[in-house]
PDB file of N, CA and C in Angstrom:
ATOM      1  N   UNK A   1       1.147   9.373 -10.532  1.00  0.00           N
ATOM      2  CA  UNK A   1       1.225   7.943 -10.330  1.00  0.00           C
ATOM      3  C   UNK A   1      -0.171   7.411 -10.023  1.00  0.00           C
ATOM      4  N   UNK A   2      -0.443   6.238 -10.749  1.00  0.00           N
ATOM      5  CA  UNK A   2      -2.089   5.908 -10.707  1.00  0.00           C
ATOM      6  C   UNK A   2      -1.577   4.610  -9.617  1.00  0.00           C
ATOM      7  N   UNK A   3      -2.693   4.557  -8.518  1.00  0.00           N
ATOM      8  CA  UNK A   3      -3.130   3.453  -7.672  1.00  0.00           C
ATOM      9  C   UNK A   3      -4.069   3.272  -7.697  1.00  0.00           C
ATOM     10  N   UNK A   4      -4.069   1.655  -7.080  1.00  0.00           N
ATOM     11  CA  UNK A   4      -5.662   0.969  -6.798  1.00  0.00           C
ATOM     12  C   UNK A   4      -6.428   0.960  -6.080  1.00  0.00           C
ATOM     13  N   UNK A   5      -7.648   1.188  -6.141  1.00  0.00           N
ATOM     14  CA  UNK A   5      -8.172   0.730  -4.644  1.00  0.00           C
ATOM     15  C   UNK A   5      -8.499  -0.557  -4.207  1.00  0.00           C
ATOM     16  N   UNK A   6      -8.573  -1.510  -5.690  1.00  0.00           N
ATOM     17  CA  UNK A   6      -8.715  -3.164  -5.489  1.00  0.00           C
ATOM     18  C   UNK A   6      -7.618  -3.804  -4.590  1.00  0.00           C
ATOM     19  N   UNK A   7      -7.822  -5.240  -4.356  1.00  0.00           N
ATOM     20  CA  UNK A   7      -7.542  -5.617  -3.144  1.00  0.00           C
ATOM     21  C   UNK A   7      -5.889  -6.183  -3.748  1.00  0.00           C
ATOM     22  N   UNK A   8      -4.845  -5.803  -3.501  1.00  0.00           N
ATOM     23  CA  UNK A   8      -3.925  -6.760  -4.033  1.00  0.00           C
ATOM     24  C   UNK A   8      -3.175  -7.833  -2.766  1.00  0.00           C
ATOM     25  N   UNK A   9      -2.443  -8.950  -2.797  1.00  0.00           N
ATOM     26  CA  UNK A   9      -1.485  -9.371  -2.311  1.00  0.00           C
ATOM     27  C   UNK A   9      -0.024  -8.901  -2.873  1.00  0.00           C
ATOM     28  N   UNK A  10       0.785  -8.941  -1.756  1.00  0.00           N
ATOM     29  CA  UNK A  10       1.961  -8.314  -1.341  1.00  0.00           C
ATOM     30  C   UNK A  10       2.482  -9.873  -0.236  1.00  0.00           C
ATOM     31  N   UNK A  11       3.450 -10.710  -1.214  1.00  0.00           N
ATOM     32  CA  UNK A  11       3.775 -11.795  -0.423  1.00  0.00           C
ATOM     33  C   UNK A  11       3.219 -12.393   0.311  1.00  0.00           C
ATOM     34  N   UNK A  12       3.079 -12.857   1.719  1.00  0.00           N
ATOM     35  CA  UNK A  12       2.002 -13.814   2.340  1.00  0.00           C
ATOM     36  C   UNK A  12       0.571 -11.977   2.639  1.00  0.00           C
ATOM     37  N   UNK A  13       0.607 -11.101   2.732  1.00  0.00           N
ATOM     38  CA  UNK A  13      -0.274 -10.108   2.849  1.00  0.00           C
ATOM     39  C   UNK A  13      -1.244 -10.157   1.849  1.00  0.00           C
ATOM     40  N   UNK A  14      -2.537  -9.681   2.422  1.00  0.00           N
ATOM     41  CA  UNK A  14      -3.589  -8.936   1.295  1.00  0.00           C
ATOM     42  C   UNK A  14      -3.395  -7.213   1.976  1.00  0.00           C
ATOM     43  N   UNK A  15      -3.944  -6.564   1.181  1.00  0.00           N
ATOM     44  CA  UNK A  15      -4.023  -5.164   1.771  1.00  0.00           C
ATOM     45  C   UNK A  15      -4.804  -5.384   0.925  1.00  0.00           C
ATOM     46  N   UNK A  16      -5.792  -4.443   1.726  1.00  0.00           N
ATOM     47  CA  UNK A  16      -7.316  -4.116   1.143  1.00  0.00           C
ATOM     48  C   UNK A  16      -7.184  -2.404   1.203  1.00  0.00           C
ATOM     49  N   UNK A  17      -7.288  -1.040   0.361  1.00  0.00           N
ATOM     50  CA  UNK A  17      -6.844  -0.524   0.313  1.00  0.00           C
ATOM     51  C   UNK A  17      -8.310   0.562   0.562  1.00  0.00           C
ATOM     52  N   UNK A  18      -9.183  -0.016   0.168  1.00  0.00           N
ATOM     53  CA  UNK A  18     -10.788   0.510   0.137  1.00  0.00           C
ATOM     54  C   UNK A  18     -11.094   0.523   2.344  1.00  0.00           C
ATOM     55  N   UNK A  19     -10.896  -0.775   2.501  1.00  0.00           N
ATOM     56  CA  UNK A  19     -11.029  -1.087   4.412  1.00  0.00           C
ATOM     57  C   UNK A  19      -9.593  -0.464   5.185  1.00  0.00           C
ATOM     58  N   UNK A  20      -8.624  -0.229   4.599  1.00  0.00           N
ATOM     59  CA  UNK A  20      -7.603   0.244   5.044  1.00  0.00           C
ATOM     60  C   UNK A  20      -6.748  -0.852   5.910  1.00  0.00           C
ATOM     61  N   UNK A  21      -7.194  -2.087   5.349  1.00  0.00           N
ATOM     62  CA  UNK A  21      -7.074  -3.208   6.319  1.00  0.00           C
ATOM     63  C   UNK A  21      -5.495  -4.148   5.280  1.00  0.00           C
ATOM     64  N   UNK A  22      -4.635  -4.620   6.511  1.00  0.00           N
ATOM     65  CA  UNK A  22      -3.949  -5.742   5.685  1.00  0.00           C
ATOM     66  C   UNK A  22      -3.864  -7.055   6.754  1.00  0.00           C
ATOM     67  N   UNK A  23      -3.911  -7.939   5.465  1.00  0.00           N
ATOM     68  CA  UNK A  23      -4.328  -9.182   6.520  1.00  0.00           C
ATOM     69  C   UNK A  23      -3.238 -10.163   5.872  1.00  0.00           C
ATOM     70  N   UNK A  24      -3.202 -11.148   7.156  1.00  0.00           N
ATOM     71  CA  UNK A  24      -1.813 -12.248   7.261  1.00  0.00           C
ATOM     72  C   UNK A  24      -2.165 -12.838   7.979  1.00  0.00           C
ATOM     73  N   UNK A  25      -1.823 -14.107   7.689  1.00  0.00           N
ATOM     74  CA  UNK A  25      -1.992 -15.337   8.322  1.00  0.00           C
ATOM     75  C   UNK A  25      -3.455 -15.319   8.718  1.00  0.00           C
ATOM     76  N   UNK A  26      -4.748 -14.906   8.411  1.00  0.00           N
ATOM     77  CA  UNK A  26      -6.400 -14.897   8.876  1.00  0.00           C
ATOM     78  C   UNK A  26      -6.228 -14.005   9.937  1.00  0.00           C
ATOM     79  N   UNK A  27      -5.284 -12.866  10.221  1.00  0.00           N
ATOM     80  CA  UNK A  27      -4.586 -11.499  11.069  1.00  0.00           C
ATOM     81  C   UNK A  27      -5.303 -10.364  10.540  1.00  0.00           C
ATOM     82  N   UNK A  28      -6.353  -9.905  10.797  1.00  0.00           N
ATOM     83  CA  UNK A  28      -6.568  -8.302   9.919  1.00  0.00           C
ATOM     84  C   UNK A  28      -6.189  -7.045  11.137  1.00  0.00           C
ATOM     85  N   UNK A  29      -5.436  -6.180  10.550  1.00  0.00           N
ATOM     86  CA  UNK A  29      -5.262  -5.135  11.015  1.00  0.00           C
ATOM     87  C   UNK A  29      -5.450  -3.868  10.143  1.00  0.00           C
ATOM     88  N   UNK A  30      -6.140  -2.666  10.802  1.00  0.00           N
ATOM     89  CA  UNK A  30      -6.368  -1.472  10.128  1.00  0.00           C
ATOM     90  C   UNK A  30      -5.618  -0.763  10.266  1.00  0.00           C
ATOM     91  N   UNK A  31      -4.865  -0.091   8.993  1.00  0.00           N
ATOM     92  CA  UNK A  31      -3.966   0.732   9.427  1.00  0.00           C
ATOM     93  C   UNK A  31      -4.511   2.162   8.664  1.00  0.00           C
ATOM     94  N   UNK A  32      -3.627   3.229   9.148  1.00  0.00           N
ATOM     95  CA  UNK A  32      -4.305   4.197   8.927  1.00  0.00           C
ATOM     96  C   UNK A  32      -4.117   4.268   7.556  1.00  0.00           C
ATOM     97  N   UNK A  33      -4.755   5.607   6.941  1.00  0.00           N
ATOM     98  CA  UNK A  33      -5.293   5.494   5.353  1.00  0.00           C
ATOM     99  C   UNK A  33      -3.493   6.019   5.045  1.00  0.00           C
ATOM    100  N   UNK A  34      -3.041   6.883   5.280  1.00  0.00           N
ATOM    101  CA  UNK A  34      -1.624   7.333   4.835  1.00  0.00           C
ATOM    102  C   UNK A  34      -0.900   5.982   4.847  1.00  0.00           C
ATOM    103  N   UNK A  35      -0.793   5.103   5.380  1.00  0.00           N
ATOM    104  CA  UNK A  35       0.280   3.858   5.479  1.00  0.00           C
ATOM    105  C   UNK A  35      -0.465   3.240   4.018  1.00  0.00           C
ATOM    106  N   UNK A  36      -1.668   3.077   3.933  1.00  0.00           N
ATOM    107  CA  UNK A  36      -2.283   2.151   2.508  1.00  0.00           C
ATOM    108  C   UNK A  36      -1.547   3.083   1.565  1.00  0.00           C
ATOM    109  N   UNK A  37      -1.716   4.230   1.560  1.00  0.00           N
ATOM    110  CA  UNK A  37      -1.279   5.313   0.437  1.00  0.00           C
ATOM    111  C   UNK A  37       0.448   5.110   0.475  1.00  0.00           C
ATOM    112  N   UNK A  38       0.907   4.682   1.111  1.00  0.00           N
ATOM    113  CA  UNK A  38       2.312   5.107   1.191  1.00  0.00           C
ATOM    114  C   UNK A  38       2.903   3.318   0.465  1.00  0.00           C
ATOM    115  N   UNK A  39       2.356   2.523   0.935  1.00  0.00           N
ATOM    116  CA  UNK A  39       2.307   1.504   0.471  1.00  0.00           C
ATOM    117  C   UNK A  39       2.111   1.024  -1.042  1.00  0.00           C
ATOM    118  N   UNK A  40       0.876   1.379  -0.911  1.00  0.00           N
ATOM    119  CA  UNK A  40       0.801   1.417  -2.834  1.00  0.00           C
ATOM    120  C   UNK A  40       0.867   2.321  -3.726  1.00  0.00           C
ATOM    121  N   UNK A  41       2.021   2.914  -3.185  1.00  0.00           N
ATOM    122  CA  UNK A  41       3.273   4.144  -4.113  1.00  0.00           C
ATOM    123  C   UNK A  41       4.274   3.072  -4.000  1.00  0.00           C
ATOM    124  N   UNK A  42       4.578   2.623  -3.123  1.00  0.00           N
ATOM    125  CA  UNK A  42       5.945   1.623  -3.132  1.00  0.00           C
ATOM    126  C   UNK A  42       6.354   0.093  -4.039  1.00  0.00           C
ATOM    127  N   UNK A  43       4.100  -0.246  -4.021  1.00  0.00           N
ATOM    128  CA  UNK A  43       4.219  -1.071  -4.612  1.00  0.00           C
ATOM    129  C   UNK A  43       4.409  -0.764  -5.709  1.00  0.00           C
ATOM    130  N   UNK A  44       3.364   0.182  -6.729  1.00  0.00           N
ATOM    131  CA  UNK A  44       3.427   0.673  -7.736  1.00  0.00           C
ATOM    132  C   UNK A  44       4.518   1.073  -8.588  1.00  0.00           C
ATOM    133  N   UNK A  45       5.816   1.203  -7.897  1.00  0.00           N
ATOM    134  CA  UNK A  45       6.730   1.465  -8.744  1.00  0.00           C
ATOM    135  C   UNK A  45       7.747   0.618  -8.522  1.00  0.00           C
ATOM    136  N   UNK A  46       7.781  -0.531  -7.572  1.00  0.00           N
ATOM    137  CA  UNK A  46       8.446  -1.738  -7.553  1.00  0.00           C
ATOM    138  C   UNK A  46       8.588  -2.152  -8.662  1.00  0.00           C
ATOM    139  N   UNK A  47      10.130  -2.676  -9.283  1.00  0.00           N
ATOM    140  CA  UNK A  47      11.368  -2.505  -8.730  1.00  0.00           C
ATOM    141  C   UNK A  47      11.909  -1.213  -8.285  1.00  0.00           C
ATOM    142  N   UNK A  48      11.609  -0.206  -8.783  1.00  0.00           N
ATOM    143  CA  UNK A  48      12.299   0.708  -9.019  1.00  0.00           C
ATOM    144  C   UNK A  48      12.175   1.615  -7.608  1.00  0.00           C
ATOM    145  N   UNK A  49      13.350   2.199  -7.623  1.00  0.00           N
ATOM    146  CA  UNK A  49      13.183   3.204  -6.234  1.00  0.00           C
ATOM    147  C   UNK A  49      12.601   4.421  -6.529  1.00  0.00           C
ATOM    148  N   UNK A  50      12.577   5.166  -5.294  1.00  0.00           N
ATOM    149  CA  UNK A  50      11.319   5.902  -5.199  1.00  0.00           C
ATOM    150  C   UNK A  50      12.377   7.028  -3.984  1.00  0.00           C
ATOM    151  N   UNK A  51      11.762   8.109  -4.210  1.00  0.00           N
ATOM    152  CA  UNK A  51      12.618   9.064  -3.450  1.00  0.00           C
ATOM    153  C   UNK A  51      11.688   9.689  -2.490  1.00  0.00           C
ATOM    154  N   UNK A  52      12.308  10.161  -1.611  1.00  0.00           N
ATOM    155  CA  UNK A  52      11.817  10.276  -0.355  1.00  0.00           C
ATOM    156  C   UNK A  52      10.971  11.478  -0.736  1.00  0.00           C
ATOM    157  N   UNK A  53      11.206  12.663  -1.250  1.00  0.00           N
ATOM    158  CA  UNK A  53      10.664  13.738  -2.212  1.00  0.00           C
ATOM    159  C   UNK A  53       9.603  13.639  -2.748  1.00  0.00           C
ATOM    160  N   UNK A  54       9.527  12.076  -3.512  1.00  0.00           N
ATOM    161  CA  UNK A  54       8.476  12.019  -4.527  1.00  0.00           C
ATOM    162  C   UNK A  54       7.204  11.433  -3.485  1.00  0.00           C
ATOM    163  N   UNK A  55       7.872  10.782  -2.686  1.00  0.00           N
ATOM    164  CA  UNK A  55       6.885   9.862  -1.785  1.00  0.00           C
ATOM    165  C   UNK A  55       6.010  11.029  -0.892  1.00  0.00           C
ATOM    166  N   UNK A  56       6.444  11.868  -0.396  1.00  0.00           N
ATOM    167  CA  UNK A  56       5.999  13.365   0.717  1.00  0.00           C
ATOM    168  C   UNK A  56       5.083  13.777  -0.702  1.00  0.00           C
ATOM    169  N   UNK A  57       5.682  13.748  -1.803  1.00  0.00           N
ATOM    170  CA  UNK A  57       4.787  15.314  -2.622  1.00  0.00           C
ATOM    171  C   UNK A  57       3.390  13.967  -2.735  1.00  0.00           C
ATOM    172  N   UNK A  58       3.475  12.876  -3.205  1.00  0.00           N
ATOM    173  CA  UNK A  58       2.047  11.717  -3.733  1.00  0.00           C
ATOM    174  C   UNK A  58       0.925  11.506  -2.421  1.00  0.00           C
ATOM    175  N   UNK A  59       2.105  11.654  -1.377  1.00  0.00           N
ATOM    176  CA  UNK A  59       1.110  11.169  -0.279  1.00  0.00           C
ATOM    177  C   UNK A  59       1.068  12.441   0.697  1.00  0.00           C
TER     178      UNK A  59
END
């Protein structure tokens, strides 16, 4: 599964995936690098579900 490191929005969110940062409302918070990674596996295959299996073996 290919991800980005460019910056996307995710509803009122940016996640910045390079700073490990997601920001809301002018809110930045860093989260750790596994949550960015776990995140844009989820986005990446939105709609579609994603198994708990596949998510442990990517990230």
């Amino acid at each position: 599964m290919e991800t980005t490191n460019r910056a996307y929005q995710l509803g009122r969110c940016v996640i910045n995936p390079l700073e490990n940062k997601l920001i809301h409302d002018n809110s930045e918070q860093i989260l750790q690098p596994k949550f960015i990674e776990l995140l844009a596996c989820l986005v990446a295959r939105y709609p579609e579900a994603i198994t708990r299996e596949e998510l442990i073996n990517i990230v």
